[in-house]
N, C-alpha and C. Protein backbone atom coordinates (compact mmCIF):
# COMPACT_ATOMS: atom_id res chain seq x y z
N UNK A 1 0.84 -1.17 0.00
CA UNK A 1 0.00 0.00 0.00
C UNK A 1 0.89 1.23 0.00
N UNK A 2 0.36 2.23 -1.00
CA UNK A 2 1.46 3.40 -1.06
C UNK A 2 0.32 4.25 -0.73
N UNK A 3 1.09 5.27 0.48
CA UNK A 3 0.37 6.39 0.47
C UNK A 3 0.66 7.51 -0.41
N UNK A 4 -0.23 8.62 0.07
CA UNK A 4 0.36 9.98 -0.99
C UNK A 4 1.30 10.47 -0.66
N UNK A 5 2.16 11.31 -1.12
CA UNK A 5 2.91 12.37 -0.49
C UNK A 5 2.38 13.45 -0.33
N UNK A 6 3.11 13.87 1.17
CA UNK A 6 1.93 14.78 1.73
C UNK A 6 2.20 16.11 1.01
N UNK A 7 1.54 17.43 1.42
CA UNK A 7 1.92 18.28 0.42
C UNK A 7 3.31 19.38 1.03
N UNK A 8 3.76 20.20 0.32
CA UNK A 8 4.82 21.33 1.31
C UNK A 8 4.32 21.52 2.16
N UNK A 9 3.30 22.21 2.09
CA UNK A 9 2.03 22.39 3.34
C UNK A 9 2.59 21.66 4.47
N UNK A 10 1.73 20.04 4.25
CA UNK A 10 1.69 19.21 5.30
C UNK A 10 3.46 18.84 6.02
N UNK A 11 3.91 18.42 4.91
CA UNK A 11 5.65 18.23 5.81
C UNK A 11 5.96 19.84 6.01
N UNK A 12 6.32 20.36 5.83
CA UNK A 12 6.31 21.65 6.81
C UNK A 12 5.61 21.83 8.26
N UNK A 13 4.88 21.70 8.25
CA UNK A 13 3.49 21.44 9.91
C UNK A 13 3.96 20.33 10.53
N UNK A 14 3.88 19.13 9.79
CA UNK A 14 4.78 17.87 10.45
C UNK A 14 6.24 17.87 10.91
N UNK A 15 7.28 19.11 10.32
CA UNK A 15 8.59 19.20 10.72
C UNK A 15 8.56 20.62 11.86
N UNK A 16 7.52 21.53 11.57
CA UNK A 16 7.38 22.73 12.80
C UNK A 16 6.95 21.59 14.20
N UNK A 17 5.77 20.36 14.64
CA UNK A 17 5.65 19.83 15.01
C UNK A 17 6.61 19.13 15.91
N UNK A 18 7.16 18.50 15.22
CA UNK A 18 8.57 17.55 15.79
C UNK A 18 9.60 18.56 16.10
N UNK A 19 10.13 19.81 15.58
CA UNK A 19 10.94 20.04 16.12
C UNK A 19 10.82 20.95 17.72
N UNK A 20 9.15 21.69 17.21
CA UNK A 20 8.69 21.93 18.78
C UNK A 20 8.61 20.82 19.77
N UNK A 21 8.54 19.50 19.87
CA UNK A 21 8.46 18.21 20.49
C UNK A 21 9.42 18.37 20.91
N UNK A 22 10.63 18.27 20.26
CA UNK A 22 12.31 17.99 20.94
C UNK A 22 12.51 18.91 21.60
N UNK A 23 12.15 20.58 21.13
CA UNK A 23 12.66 21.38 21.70
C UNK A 23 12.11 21.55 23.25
N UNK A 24 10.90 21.06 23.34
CA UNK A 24 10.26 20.90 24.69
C UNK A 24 10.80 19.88 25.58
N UNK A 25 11.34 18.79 24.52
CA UNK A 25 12.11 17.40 25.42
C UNK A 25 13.21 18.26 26.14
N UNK A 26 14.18 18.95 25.15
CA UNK A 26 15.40 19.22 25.81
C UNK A 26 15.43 20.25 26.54
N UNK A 27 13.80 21.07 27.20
CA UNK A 27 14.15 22.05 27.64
C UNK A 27 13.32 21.77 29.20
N UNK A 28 13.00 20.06 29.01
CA UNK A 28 12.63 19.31 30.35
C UNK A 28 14.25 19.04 30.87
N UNK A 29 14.27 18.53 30.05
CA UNK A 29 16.15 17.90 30.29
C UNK A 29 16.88 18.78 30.99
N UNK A 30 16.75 19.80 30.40
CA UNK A 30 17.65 21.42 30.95
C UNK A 30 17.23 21.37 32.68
N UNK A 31 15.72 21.59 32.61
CA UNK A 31 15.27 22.18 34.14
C UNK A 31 15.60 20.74 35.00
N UNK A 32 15.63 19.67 34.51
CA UNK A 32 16.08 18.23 35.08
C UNK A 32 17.40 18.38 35.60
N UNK A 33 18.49 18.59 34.34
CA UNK A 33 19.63 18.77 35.10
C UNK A 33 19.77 19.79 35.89
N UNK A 34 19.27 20.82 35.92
CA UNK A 34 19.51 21.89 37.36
C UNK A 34 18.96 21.62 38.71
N UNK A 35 17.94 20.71 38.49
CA UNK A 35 17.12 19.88 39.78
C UNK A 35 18.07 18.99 40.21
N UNK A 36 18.58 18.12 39.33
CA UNK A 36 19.79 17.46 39.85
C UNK A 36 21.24 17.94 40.58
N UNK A 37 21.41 19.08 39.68
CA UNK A 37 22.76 20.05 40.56
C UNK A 37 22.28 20.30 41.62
N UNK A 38 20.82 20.84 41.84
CA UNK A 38 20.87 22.09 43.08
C UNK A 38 20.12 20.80 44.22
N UNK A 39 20.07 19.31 44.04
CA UNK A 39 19.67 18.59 45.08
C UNK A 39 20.76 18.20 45.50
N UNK A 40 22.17 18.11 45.00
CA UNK A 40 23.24 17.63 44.64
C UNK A 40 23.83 18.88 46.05
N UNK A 41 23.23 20.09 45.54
CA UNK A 41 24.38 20.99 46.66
C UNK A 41 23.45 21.11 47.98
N UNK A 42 22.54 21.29 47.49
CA UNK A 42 21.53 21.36 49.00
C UNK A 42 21.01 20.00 49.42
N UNK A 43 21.06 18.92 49.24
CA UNK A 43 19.72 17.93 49.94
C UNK A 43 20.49 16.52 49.80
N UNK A 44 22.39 16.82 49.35
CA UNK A 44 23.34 15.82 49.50
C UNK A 44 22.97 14.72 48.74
N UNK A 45 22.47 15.22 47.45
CA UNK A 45 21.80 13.71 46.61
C UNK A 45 20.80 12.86 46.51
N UNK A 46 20.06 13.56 47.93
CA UNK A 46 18.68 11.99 47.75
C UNK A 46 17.92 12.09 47.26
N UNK A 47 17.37 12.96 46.32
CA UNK A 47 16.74 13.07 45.19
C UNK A 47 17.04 12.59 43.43
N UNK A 48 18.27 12.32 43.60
CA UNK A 48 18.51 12.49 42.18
C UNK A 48 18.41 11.17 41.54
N UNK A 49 18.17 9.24 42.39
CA UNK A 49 17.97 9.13 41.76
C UNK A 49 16.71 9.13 40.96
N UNK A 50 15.93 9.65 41.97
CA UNK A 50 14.45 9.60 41.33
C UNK A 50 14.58 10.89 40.10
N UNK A 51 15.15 11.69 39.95
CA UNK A 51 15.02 12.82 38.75
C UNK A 51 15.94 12.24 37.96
N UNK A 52 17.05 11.25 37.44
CA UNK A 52 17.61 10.46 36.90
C UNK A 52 16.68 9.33 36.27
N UNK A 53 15.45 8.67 37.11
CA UNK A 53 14.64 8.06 36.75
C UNK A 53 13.33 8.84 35.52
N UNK A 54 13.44 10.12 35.49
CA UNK A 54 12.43 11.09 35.16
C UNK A 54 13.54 11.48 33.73
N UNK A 55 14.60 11.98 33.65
CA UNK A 55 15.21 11.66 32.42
C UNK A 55 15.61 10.62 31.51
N UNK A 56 15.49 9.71 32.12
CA UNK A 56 15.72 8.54 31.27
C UNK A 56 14.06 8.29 30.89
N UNK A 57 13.51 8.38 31.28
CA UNK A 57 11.79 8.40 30.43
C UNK A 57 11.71 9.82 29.47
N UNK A 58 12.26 10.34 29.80
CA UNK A 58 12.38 11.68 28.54
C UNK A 58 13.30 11.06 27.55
N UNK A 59 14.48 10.39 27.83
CA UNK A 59 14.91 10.00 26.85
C UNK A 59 14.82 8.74 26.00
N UNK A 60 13.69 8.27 26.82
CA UNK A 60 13.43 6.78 26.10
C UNK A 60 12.21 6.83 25.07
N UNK A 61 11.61 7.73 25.81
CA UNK A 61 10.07 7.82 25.28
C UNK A 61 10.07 9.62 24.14
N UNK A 62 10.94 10.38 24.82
CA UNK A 62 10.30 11.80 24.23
C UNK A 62 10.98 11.95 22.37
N UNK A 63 11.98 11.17 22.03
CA UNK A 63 12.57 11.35 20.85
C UNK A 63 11.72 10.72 19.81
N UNK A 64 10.84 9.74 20.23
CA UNK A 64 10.90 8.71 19.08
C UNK A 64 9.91 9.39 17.61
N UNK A 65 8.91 10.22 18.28
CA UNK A 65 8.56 11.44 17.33
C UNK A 65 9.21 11.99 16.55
N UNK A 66 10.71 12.54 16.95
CA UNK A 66 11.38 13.03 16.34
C UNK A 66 12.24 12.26 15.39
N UNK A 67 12.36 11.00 15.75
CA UNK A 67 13.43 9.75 15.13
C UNK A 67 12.66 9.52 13.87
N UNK A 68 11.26 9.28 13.94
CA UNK A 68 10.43 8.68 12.70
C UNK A 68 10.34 10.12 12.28
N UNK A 69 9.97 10.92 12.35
CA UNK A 69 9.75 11.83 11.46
C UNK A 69 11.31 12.06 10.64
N UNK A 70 12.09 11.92 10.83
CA UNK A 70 13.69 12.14 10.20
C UNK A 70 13.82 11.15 9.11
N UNK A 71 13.08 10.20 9.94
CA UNK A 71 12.78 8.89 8.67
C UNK A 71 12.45 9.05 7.08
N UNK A 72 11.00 9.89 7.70
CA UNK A 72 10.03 10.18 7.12
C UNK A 72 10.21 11.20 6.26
N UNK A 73 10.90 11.80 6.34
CA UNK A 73 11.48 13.24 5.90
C UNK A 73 12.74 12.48 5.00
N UNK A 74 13.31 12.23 4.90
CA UNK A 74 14.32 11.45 4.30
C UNK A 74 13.59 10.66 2.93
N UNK A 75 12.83 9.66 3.60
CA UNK A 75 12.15 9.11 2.41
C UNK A 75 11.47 10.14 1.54
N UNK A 76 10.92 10.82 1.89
CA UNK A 76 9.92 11.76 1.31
C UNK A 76 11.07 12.28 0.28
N UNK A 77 12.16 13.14 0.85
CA UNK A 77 13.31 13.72 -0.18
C UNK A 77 13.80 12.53 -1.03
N UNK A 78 13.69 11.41 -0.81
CA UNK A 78 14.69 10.19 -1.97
C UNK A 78 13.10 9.94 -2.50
N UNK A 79 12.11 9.98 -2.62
CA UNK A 79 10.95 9.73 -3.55
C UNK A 79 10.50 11.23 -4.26
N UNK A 80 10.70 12.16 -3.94
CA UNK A 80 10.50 13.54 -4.78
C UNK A 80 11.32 13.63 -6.06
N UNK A 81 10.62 14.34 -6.76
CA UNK A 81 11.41 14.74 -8.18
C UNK A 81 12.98 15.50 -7.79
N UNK A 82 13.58 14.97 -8.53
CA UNK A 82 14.43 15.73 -8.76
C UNK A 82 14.82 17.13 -9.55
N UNK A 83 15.26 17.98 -9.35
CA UNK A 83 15.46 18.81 -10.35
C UNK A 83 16.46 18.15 -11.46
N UNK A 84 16.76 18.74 -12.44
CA UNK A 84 18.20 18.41 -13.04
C UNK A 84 19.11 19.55 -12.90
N UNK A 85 20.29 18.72 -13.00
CA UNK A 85 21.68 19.91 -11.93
C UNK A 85 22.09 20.42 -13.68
N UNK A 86 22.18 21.55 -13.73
CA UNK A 86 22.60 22.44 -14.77
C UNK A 86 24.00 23.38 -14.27
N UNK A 87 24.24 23.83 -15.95
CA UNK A 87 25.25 24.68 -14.63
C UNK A 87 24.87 26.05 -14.61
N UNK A 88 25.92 27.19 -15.18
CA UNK A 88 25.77 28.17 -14.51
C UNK A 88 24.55 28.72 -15.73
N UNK A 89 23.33 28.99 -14.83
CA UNK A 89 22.11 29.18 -16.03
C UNK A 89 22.45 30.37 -16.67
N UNK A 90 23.36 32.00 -16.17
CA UNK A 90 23.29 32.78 -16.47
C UNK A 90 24.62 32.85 -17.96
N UNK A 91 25.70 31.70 -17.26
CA UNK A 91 26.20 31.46 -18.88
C UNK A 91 25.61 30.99 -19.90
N UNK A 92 24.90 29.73 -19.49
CA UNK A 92 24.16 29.23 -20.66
C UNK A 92 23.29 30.21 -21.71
N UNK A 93 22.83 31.15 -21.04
CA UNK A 93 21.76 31.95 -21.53
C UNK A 93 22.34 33.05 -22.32
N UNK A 94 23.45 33.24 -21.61
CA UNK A 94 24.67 34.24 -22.37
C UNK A 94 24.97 35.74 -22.19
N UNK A 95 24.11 35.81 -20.30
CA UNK A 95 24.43 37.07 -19.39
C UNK A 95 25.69 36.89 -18.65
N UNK A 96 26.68 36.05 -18.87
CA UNK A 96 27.37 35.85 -17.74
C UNK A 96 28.87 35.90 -18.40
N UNK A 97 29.63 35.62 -18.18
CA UNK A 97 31.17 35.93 -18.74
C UNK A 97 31.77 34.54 -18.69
């Protein structure tokens, strides 16, 4: 079964999508690792491994959106037309030196 290809439109929305996803993963990650430093200087560690347990579910679970869509995006570019590679159009045409 072949689907369609979606349009500029749609992979555009699908790549604004995913990259807002990650950027939200890594900006859990961020406030994670400072929870970890500042339990680390104040509270001598006994928190961290439970916020160690809370990043590794960000990192097991929060990418995989982003992994298939890279996929997806990839295939999409090796099934699109190609242009054909020319060279310099403005010599060919006979504005150029």
């Amino acid at each position: 079964m072949t689907n369609p290809l979606p349009t500029m439109q749609q992979a555009a929305q699908e790549a604004e999508f995913q990259l807002t996803a990650a950027r939200d993963v890594l900006e859990w990650q961020h406030a994670l690792i400072k929870a970890i430093h500042l339990d680390h200087l104040h509270d001598g560690g006994k928190g961290i491994a439970t916020l160690f347990e809370v990043a590794k579910y960000f990192s097991d679970t929060g990418f995989g959106g982003v992994y298939s869509a890279i996929d997806e995006f990839k295939s999409l570019g090796e099934s699109a037309p190609q242009n054909e590679q020319r060279g310099n159009v403005a010599r060919e045409i006979g504005g150029g030196q």
